[in-house]
C-alpha atoms as a PDB file:
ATOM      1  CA  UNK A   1     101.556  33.123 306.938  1.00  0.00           C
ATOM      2  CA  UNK A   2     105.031  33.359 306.219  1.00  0.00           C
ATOM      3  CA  UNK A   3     106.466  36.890 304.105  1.00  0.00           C
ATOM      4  CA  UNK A   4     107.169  34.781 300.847  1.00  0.00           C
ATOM      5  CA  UNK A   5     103.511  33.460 300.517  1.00  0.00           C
ATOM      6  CA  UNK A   6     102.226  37.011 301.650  1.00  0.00           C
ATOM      7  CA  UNK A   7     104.481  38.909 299.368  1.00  0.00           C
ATOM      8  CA  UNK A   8     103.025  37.461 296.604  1.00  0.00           C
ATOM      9  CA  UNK A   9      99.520  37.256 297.398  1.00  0.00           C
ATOM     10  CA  UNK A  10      99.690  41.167 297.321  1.00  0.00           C
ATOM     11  CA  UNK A  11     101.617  41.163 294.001  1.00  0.00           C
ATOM     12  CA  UNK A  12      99.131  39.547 292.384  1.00  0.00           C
ATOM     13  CA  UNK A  13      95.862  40.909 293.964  1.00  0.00           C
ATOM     14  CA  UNK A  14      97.923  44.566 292.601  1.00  0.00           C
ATOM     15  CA  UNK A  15      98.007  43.217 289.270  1.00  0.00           C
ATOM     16  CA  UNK A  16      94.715  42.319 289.060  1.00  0.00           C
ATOM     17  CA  UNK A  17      93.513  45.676 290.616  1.00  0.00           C
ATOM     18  CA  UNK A  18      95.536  47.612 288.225  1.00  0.00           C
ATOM     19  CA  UNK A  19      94.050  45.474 285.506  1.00  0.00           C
ATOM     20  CA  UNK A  20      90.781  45.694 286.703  1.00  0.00           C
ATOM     21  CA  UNK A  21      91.045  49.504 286.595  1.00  0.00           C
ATOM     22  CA  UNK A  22      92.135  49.928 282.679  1.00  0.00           C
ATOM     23  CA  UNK A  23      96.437  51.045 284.336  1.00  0.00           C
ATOM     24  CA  UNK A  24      97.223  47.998 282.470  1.00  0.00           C
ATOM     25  CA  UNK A  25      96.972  48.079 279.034  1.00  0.00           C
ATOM     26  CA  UNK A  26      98.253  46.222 275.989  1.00  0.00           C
ATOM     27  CA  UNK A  27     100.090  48.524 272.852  1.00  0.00           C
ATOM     28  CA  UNK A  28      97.781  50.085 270.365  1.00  0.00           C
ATOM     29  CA  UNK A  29      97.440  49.193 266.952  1.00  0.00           C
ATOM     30  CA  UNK A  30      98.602  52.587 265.883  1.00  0.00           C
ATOM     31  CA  UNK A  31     102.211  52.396 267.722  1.00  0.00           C
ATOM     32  CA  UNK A  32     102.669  48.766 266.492  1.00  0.00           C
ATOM     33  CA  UNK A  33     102.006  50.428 262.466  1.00  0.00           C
ATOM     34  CA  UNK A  34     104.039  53.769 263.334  1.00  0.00           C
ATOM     35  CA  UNK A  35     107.306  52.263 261.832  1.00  0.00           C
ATOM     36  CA  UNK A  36     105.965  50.913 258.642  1.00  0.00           C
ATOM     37  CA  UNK A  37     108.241  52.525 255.880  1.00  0.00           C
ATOM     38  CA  UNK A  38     106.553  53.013 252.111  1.00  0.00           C
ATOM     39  CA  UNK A  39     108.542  51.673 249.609  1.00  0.00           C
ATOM     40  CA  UNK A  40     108.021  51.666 245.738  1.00  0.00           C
ATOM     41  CA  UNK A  41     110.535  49.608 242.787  1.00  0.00           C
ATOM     42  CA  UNK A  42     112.492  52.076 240.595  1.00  0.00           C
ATOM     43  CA  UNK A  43     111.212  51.189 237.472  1.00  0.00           C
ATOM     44  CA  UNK A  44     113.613  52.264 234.724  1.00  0.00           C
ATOM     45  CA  UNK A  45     112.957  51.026 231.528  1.00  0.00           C
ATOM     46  CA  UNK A  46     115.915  48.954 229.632  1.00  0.00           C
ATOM     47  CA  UNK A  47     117.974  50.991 226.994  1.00  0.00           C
ATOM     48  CA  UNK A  48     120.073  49.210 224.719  1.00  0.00           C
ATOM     49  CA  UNK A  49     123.337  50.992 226.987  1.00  0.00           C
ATOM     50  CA  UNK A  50     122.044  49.198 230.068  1.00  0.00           C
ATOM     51  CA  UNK A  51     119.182  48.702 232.463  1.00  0.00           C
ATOM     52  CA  UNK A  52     119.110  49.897 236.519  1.00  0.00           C
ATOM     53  CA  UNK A  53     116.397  48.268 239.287  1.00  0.00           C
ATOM     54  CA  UNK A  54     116.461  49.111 243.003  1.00  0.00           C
ATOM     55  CA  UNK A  55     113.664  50.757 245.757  1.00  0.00           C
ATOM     56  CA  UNK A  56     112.884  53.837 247.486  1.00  0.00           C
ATOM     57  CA  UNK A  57     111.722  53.970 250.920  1.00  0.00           C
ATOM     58  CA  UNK A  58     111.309  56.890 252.143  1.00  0.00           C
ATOM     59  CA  UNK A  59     113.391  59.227 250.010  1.00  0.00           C
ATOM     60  CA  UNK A  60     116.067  56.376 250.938  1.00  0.00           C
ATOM     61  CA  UNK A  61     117.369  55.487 247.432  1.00  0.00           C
ATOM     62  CA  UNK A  62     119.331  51.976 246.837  1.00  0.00           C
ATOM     63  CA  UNK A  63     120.017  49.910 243.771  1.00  0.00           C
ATOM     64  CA  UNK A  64     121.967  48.644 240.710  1.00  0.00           C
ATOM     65  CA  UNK A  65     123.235  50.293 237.500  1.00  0.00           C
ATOM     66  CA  UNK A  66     124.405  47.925 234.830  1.00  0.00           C
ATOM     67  CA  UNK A  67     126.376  48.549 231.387  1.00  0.00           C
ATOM     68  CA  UNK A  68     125.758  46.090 228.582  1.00  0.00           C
ATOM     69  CA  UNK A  69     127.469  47.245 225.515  1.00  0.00           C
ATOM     70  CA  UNK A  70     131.045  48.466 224.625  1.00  0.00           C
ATOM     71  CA  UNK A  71     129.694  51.581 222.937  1.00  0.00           C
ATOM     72  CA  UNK A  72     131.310  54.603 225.161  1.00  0.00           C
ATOM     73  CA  UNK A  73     128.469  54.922 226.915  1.00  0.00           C
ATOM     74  CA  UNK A  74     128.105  55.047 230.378  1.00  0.00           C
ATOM     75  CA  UNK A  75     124.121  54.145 231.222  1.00  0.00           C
ATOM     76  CA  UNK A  76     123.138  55.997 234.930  1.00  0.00           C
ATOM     77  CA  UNK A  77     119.430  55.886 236.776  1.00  0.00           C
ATOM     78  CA  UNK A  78     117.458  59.059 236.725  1.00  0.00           C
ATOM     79  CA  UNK A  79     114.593  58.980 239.464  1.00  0.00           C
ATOM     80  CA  UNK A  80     112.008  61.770 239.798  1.00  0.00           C
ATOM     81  CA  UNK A  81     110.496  62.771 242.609  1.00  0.00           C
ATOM     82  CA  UNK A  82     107.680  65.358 243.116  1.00  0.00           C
ATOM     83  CA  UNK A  83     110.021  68.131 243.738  1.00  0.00           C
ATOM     84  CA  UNK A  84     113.039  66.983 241.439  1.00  0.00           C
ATOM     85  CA  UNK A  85     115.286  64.234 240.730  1.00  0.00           C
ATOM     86  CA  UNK A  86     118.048  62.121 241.590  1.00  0.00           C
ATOM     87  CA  UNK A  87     120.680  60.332 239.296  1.00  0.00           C
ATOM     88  CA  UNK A  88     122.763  57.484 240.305  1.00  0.00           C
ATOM     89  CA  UNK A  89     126.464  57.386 239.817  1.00  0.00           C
ATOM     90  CA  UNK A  90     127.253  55.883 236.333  1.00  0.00           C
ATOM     91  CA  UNK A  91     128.610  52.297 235.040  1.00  0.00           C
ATOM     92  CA  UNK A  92     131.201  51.954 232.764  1.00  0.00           C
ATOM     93  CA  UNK A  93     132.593  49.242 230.879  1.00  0.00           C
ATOM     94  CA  UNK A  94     130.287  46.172 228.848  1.00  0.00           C
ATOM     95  CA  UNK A  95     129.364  43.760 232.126  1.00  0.00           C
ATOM     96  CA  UNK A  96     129.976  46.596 234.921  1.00  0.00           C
ATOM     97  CA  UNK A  97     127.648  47.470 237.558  1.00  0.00           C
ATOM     98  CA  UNK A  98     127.307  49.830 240.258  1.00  0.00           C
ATOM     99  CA  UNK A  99     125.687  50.212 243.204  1.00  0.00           C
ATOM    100  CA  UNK A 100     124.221  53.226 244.644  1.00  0.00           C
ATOM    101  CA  UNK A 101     122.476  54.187 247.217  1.00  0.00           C
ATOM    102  CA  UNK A 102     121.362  58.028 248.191  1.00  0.00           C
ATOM    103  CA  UNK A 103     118.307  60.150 249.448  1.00  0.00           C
ATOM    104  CA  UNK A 104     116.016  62.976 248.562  1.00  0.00           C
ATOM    105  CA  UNK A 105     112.629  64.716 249.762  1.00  0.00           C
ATOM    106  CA  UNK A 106     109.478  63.980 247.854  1.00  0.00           C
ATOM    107  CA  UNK A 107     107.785  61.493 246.754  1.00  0.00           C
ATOM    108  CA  UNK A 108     108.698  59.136 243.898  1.00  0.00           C
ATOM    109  CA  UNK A 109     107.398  59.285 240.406  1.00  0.00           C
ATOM    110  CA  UNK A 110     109.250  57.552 238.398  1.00  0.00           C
ATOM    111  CA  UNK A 111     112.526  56.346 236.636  1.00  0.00           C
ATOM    112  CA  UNK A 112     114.793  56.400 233.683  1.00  0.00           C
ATOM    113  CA  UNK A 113     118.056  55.154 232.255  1.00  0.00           C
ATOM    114  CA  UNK A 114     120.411  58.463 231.057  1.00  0.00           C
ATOM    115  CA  UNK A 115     124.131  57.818 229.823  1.00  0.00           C
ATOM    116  CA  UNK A 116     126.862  59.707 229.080  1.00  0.00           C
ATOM    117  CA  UNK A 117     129.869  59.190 226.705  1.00  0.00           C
ATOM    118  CA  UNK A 118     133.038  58.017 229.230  1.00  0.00           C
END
């Protein structure tokens, strides 16, 4: 028998003794889940200075702030979180919007739309 031929006739009889012997085993179901982020909308309701939308995932904040009235008022997102809040940078001018992006610890609770007079 030449080396080639007997080469891999022990290659694969080691496979299937490893195998055979549970060394070989395919990725659990709990490493293949393990990067799974949780991610819930910001839901702020519209205000008549503006509206916001965007997501949390994992205290990673991202989204849009728009202004949609020439009225001095700058409309910004406020999101709570378990152990405080977060607010968004502000748009200003009718038909601007911003977007933001940011983090904090906790979990999310909820949203609302804030302005200030720019």
């Amino acid at each position: 028998m030449n080396k080639s031929i007997r080469f891999r006739t022990f290659a694969a009889a080691t496979v299937i003794a490893f195998c055979s012997l549970g060394l070989v085993s395919a990725p659990s179901a709990q490493a293949s889940t393990a990067g799974i982020s949780t991610c819930r909308n910001i839901e702020a309701p519209r205000v008549a200075e503006g509206y916001g939308n965007g997501r949390v995932c994992d205290g990673n904040i991202t989204g849009t702030v728009h202004d949609t009235k020439a009225d001095g008022r700058c409309p910004y997102v406020r999101v709570y979180f378990t152990d405080g809040w977060w607010d968004s940078p502000w748009a200003g001018g009718s038909g601007k919007a911003v977007d933001f992006s940011g983090f904090h610890t906790g979990d999310y609770t909820g949203a609302e739309m804030k302005y200030i007079s720019c």
